[in-house]
C-alpha atoms as a PDB file:
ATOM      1  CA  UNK A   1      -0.705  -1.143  31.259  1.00  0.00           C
ATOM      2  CA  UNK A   2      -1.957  -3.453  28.389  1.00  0.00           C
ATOM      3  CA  UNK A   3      -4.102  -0.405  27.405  1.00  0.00           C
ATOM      4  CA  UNK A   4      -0.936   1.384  26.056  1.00  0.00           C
ATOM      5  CA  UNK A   5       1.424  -2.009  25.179  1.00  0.00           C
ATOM      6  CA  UNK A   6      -0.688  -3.292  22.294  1.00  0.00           C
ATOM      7  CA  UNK A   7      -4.025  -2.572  20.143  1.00  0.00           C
ATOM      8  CA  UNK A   8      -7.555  -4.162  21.938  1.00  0.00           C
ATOM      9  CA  UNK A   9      -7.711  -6.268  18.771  1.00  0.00           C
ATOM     10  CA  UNK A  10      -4.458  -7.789  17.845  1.00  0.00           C
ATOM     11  CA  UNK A  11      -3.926  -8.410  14.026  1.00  0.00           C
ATOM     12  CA  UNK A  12      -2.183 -11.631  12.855  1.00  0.00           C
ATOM     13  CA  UNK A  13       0.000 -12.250   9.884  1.00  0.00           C
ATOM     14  CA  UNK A  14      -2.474 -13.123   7.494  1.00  0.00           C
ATOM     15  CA  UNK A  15      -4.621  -9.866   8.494  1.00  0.00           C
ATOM     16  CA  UNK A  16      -1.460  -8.004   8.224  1.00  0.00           C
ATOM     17  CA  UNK A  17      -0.628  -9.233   4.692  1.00  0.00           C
ATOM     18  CA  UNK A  18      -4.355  -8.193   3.982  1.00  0.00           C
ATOM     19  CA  UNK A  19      -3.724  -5.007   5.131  1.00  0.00           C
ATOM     20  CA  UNK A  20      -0.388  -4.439   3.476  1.00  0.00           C
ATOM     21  CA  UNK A  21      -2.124  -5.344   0.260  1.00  0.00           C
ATOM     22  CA  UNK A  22      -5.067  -3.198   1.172  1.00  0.00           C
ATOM     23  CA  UNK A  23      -2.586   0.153   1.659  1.00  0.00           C
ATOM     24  CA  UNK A  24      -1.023  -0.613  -2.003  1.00  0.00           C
ATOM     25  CA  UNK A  25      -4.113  -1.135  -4.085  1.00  0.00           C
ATOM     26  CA  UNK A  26      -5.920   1.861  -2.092  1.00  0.00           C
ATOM     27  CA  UNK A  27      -2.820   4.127  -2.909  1.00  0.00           C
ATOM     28  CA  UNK A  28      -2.446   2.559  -5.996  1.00  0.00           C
ATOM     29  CA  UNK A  29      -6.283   3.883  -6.782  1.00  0.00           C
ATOM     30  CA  UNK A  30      -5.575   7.218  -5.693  1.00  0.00           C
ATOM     31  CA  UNK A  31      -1.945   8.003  -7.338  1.00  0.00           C
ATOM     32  CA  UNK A  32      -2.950   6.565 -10.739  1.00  0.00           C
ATOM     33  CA  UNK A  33      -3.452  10.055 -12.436  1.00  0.00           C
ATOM     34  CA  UNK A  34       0.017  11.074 -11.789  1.00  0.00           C
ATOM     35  CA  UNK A  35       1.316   7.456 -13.123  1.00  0.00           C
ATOM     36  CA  UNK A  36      -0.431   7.076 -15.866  1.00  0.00           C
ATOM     37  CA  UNK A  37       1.229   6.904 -19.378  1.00  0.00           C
ATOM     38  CA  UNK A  38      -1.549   6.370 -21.492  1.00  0.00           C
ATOM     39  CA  UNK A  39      -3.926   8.832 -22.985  1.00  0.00           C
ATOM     40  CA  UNK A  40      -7.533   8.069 -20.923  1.00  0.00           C
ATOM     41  CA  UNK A  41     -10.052  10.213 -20.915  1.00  0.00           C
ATOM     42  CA  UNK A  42     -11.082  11.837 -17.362  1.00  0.00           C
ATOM     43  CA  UNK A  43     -14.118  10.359 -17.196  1.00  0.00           C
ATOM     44  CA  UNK A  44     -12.442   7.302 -16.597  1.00  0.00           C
ATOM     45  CA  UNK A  45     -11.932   7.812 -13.626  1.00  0.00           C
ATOM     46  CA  UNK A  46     -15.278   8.438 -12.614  1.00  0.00           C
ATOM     47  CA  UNK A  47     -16.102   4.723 -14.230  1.00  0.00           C
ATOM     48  CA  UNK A  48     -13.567   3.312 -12.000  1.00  0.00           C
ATOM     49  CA  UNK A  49     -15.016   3.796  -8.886  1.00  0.00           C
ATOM     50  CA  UNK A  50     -17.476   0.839  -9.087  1.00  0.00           C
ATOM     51  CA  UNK A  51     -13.836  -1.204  -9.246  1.00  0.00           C
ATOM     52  CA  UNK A  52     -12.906   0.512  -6.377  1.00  0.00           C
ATOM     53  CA  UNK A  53     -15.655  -1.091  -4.664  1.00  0.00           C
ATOM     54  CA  UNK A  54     -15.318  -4.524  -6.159  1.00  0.00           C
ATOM     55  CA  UNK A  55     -11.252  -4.335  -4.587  1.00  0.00           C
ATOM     56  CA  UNK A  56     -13.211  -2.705  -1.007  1.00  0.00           C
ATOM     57  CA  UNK A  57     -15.776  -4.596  -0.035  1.00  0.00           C
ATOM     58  CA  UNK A  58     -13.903  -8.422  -0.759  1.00  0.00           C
ATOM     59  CA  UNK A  59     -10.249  -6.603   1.371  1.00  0.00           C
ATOM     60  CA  UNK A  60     -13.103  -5.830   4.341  1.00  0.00           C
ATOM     61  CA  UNK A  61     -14.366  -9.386   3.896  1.00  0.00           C
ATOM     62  CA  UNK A  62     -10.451 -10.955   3.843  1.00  0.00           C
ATOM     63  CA  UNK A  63      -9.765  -8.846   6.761  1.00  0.00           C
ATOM     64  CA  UNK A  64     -12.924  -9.584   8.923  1.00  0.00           C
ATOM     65  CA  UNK A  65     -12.545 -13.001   7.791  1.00  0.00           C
ATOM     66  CA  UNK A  66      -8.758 -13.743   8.479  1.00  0.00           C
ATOM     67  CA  UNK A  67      -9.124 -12.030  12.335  1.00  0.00           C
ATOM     68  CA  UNK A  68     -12.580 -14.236  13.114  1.00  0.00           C
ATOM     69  CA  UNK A  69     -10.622 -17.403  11.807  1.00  0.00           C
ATOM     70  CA  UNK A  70      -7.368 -16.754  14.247  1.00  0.00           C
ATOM     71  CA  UNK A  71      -9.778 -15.391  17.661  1.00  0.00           C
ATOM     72  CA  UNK A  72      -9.278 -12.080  17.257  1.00  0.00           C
ATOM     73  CA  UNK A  73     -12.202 -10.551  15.724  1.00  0.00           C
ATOM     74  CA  UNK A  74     -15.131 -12.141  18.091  1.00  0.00           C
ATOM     75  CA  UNK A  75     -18.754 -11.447  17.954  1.00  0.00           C
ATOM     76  CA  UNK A  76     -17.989  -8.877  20.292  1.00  0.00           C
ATOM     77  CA  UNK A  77     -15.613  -6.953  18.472  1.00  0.00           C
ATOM     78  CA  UNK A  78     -18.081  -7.032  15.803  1.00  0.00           C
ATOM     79  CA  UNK A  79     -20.854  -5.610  17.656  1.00  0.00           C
ATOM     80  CA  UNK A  80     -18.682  -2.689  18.892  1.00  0.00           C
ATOM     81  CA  UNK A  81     -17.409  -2.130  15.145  1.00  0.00           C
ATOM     82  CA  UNK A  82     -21.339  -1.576  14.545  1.00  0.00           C
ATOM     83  CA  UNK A  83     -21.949   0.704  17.318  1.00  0.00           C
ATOM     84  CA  UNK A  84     -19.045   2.709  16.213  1.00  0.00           C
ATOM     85  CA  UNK A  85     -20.259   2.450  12.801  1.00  0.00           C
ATOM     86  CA  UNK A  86     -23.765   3.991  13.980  1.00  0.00           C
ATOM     87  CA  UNK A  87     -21.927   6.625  15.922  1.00  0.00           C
ATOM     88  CA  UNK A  88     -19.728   7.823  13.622  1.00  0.00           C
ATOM     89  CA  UNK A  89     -22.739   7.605  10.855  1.00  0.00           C
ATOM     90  CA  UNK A  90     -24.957   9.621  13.511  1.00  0.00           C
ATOM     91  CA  UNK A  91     -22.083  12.344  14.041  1.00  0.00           C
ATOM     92  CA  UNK A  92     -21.579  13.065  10.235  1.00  0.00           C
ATOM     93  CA  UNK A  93     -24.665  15.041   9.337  1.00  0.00           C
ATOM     94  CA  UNK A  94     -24.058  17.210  12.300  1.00  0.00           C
ATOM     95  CA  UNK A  95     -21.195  18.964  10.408  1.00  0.00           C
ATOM     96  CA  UNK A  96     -22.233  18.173   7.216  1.00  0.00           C
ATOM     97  CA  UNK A  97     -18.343  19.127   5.728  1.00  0.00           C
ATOM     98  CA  UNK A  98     -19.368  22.607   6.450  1.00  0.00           C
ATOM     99  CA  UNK A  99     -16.202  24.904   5.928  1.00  0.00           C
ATOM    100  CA  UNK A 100     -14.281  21.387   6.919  1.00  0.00           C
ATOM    101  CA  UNK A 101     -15.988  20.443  10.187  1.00  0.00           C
ATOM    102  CA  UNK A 102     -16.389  16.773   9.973  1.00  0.00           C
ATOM    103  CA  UNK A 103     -16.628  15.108  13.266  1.00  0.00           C
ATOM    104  CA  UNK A 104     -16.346  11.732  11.966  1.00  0.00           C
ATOM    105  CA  UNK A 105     -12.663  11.655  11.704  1.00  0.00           C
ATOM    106  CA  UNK A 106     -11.238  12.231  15.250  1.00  0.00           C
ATOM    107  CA  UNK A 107     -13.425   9.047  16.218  1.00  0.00           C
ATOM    108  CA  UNK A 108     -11.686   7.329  13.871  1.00  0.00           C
ATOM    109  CA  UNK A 109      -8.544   8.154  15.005  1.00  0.00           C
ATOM    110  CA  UNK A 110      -9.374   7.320  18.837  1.00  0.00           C
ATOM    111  CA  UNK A 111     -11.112   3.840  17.502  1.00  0.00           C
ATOM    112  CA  UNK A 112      -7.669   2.990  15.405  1.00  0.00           C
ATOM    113  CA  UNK A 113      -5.827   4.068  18.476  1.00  0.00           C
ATOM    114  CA  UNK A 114      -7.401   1.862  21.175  1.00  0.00           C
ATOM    115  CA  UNK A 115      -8.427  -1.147  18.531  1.00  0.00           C
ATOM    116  CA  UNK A 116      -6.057  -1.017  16.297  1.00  0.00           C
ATOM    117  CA  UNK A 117      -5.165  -1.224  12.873  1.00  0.00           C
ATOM    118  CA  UNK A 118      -7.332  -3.984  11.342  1.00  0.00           C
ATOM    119  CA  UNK A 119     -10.157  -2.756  13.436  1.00  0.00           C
ATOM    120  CA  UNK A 120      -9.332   0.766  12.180  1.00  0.00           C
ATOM    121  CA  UNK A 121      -9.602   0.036   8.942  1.00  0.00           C
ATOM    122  CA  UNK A 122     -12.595  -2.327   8.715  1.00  0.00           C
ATOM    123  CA  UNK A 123     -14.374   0.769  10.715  1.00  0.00           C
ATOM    124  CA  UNK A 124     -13.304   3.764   8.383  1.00  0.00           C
ATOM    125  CA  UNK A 125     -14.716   1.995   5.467  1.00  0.00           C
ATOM    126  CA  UNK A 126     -18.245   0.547   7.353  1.00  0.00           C
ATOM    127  CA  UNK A 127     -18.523   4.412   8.910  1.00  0.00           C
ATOM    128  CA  UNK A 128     -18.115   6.099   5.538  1.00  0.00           C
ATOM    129  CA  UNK A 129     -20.680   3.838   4.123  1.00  0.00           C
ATOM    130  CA  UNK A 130     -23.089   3.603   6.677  1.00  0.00           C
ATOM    131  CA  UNK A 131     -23.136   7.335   7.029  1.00  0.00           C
ATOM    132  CA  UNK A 132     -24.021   7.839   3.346  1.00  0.00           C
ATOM    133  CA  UNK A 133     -26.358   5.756   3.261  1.00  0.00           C
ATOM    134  CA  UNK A 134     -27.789   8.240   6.022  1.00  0.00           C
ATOM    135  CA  UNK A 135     -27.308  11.315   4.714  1.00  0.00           C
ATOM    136  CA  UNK A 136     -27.758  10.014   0.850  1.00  0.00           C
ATOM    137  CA  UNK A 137     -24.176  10.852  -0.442  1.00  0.00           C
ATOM    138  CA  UNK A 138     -23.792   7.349  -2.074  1.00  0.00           C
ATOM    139  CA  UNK A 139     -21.930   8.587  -5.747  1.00  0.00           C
ATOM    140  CA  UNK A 140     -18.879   7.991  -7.466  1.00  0.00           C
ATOM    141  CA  UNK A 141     -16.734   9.603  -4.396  1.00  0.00           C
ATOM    142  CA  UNK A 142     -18.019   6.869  -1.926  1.00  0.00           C
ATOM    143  CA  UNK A 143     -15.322   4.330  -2.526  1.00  0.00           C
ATOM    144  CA  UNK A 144     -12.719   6.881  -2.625  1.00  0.00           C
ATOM    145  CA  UNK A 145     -13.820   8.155   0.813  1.00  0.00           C
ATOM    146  CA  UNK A 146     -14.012   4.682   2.379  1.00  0.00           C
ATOM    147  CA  UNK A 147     -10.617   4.141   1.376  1.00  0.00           C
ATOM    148  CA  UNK A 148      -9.636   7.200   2.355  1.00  0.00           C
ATOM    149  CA  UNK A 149     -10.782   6.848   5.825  1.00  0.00           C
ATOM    150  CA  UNK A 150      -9.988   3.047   6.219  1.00  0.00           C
ATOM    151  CA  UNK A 151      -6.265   4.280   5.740  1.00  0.00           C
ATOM    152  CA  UNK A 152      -6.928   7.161   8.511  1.00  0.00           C
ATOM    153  CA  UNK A 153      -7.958   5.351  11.128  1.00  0.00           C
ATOM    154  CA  UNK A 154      -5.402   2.447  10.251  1.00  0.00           C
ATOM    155  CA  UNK A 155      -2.897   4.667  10.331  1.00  0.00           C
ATOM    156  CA  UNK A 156      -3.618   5.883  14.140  1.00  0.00           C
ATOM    157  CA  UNK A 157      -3.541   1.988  15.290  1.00  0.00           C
ATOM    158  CA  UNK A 158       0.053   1.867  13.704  1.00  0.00           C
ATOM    159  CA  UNK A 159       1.649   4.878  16.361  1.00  0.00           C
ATOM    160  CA  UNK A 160       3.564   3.834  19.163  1.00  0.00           C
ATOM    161  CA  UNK A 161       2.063   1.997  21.984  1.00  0.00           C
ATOM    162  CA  UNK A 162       4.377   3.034  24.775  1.00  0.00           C
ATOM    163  CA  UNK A 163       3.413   7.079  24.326  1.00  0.00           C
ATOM    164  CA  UNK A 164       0.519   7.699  26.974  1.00  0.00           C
ATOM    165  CA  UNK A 165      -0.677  10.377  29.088  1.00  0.00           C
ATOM    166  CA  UNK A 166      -0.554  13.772  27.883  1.00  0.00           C
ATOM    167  CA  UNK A 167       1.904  12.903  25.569  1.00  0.00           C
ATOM    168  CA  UNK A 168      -0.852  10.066  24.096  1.00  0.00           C
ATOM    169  CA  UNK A 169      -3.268  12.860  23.369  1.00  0.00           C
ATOM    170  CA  UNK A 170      -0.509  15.586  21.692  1.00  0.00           C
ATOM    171  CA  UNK A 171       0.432  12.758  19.157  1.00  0.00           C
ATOM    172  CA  UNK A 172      -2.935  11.758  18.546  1.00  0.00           C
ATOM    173  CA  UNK A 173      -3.847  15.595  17.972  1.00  0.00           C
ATOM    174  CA  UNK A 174      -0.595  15.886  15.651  1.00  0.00           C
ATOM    175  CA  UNK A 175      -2.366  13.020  13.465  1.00  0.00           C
ATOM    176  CA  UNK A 176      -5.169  14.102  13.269  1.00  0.00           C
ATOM    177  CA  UNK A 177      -4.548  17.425  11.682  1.00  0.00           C
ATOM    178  CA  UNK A 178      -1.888  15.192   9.462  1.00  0.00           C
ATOM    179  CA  UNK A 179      -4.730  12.990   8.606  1.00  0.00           C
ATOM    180  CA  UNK A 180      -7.409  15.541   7.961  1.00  0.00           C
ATOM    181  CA  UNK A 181      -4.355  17.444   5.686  1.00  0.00           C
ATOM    182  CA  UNK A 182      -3.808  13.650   3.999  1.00  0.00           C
ATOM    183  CA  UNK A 183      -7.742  12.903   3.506  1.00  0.00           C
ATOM    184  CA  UNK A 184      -8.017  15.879   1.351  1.00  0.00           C
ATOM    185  CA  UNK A 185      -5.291  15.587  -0.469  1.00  0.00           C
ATOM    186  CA  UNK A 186      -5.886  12.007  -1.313  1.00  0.00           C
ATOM    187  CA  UNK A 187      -9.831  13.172  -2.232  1.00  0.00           C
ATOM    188  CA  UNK A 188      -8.200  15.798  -4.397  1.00  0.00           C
ATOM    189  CA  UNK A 189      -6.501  13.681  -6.123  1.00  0.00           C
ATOM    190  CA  UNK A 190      -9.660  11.724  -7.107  1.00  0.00           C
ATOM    191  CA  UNK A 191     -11.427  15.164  -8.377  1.00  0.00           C
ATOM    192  CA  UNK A 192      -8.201  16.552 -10.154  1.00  0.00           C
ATOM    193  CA  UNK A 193      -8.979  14.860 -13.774  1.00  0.00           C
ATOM    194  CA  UNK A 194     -12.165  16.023 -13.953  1.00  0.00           C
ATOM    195  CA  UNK A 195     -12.548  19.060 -12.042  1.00  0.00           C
ATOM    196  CA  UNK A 196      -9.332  20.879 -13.361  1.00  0.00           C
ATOM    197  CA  UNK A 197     -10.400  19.908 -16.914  1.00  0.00           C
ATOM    198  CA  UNK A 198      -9.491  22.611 -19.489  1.00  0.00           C
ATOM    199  CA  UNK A 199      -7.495  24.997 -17.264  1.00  0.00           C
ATOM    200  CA  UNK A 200      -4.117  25.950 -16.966  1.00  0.00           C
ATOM    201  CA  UNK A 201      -3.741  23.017 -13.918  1.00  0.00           C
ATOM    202  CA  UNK A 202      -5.619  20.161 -16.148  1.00  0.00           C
ATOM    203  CA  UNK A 203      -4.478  16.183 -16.133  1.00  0.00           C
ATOM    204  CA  UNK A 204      -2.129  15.934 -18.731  1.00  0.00           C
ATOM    205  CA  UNK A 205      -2.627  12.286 -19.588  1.00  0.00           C
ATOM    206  CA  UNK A 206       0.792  10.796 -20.182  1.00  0.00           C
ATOM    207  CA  UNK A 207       2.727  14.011 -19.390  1.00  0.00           C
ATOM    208  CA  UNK A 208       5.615  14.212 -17.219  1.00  0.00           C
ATOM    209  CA  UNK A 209       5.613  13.430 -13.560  1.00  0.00           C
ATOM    210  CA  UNK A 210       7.293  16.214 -12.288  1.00  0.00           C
ATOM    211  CA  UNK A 211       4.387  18.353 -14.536  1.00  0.00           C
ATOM    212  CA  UNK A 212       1.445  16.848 -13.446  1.00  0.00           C
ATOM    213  CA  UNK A 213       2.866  16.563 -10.075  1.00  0.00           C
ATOM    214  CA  UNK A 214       3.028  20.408  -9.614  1.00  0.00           C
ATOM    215  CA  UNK A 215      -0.171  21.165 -11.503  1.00  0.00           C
ATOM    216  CA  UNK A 216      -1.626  18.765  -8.632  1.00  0.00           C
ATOM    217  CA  UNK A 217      -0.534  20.512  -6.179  1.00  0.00           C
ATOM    218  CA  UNK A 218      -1.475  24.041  -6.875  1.00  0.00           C
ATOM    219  CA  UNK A 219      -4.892  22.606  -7.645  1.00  0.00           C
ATOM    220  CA  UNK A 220      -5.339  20.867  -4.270  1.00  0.00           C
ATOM    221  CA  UNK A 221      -3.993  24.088  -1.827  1.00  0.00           C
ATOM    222  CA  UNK A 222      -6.221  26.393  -4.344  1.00  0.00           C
ATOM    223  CA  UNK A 223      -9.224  24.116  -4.097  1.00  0.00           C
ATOM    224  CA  UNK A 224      -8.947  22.045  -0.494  1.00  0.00           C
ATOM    225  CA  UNK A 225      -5.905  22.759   1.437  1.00  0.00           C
ATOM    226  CA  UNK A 226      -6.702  26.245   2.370  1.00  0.00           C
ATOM    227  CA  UNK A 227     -10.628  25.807   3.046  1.00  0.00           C
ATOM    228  CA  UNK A 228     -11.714  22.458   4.155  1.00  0.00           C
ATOM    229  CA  UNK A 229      -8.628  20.700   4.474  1.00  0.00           C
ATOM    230  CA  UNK A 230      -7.547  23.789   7.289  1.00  0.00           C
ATOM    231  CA  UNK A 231     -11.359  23.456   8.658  1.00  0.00           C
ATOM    232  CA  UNK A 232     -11.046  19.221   9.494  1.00  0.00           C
ATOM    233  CA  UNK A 233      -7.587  19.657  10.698  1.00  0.00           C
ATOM    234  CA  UNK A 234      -8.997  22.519  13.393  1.00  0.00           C
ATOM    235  CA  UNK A 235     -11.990  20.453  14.158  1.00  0.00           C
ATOM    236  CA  UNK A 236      -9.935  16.934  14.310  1.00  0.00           C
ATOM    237  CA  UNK A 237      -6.715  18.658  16.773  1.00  0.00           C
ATOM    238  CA  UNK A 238      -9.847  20.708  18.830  1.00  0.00           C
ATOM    239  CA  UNK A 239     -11.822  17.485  19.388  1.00  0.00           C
ATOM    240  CA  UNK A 240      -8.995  15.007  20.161  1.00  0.00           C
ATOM    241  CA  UNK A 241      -7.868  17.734  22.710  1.00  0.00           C
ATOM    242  CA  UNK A 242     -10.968  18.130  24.157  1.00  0.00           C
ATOM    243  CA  UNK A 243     -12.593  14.852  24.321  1.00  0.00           C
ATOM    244  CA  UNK A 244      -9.820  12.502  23.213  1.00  0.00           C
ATOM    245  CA  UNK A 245      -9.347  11.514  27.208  1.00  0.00           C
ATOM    246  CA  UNK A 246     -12.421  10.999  27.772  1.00  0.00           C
ATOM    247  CA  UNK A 247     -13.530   9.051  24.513  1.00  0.00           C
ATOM    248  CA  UNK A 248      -9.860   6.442  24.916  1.00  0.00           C
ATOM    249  CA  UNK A 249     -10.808   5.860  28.561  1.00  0.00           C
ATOM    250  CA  UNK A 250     -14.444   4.822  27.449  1.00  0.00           C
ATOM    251  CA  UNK A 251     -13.330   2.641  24.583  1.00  0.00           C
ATOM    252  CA  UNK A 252     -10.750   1.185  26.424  1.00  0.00           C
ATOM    253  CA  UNK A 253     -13.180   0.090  29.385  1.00  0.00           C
ATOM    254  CA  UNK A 254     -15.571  -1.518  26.456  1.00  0.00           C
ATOM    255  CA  UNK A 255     -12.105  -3.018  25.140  1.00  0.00           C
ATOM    256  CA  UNK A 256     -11.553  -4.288  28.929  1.00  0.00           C
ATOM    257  CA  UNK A 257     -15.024  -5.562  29.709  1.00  0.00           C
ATOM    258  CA  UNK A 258     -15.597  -7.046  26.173  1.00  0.00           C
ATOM    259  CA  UNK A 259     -12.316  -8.884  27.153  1.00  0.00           C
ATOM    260  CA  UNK A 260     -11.361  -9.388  23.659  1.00  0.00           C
ATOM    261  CA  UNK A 261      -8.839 -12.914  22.812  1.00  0.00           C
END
């Protein structure tokens, strides 16, 4: 029953103010272009992403950190988070993005479910990375897409505990096409300056929310939402359905035998 009251590793107050802190600045990095009232150039936010990573990597540390100090992070735990890691970096390639399918995300979802959220989003970020590093798709992206991801899989360890059984997979499926839908958009909105430069749906730098706001949005359902947005949301609900049983009963064993504080 403890498999469905609570996450394998439990997060404690100072993890969760890490996280909380974590969700802002990542959202923060992602939503600038439609809150920004000053006249940048789009190719600053191509320059930002080493930032990105400076704000990453030291949250990850923080995070890993606070949950070894209070007992809930073991060596254990962090021994799993690399075999994960290696699995979901290992599963990547095998899609390669193509038309959408990505089978990294559902795994993410599944690992957020059973682990939970601090777990979830230490492993989005390590996967991401790890797996370009593998397939050699280190660039400006990278830091959006480990954020992206970290909040994915966080995400799935904040649902309720007390749904299980069939209804346990349905909600997880439900996510995941959410989270595939949310992944692109947030991705989009990293591209938009730059990509949409000089058309009718450019950045307007310092132009009105509600302007930029719908310019965004055509851009992202002409560009992602239709194509590869639709494609990971297919491939997340049709592997979560499939395998999702399977997959939580076989983390949740490792969770069981690791026999995490």
């Amino acid at each position: 029953m403890t498999d469905f009251l609570g996450p394998a590793v439990r997060i404690r107050h100072r993890t969760a103010l890490v996280l909380t802190a974590a969700v802002v600045v990542g959202l923060a990095m992602f939503c600038w272009p439609l809150l920004a009232r000053s006249t940048v150039g789009t190719s600053a936010h191509v320059t930002d992403a080493p930032f990105v990573f400076l704000v990453t990597l030291p949250v990850l540390i923080l995070i890993v950190l606070a949950e070894l100090s209070s007992g809930g992070l073991d060596a254990k735990a962090l021994a799993l988070l690399g075999v994960l890691s290696a699995v979901n970096a290992a599963l990547r390639p095998l899609g390669a993005g193509t038309g959408g399918i990505e089978l990294v995300f559902f795994l993410l979802v599944l690992a957020g479910r059973v682990f939970g959220p601090g777990f979830g989003f230490v492993l989005g970020s390590t996967s991401l990375f790890a797996s370009a590093l593998l397939t050699g798709g280190v660039g400006p992206w990278l830091p959006f897409q480990m954020l992206a991801s970290s909040l994915v899989s966080l995400g799935a360890g904040l649902l309720p505990r007390r749904v299980k059984g069939r209804w346990e997979i349905a909600m997880l499926a439900v996510y995941g096409v959410v989270a595939a839908y949310f992944y692109g958009l947030a991705m989009s909105l990293f591209t938009w300056p730059f990509l949409a430069s000089h058309t009718a749906l450019d950045f307007v730098p310092g132009g009105p929310l509600g302007e930029n706001l719908h310019r965004f949005l055509v851009f992202t359902v002409l560009t992602s939402t239709l194509g590869w947005d639709t494609g990971r949301a297919l491939t997340n609900l049709a592997a979560i359905l499939v395998l999702g049983p399977a997959i939580l009963t076989v983390l949740r064993r490792a969770a069981r035998r690791a026999a995490f504080s």
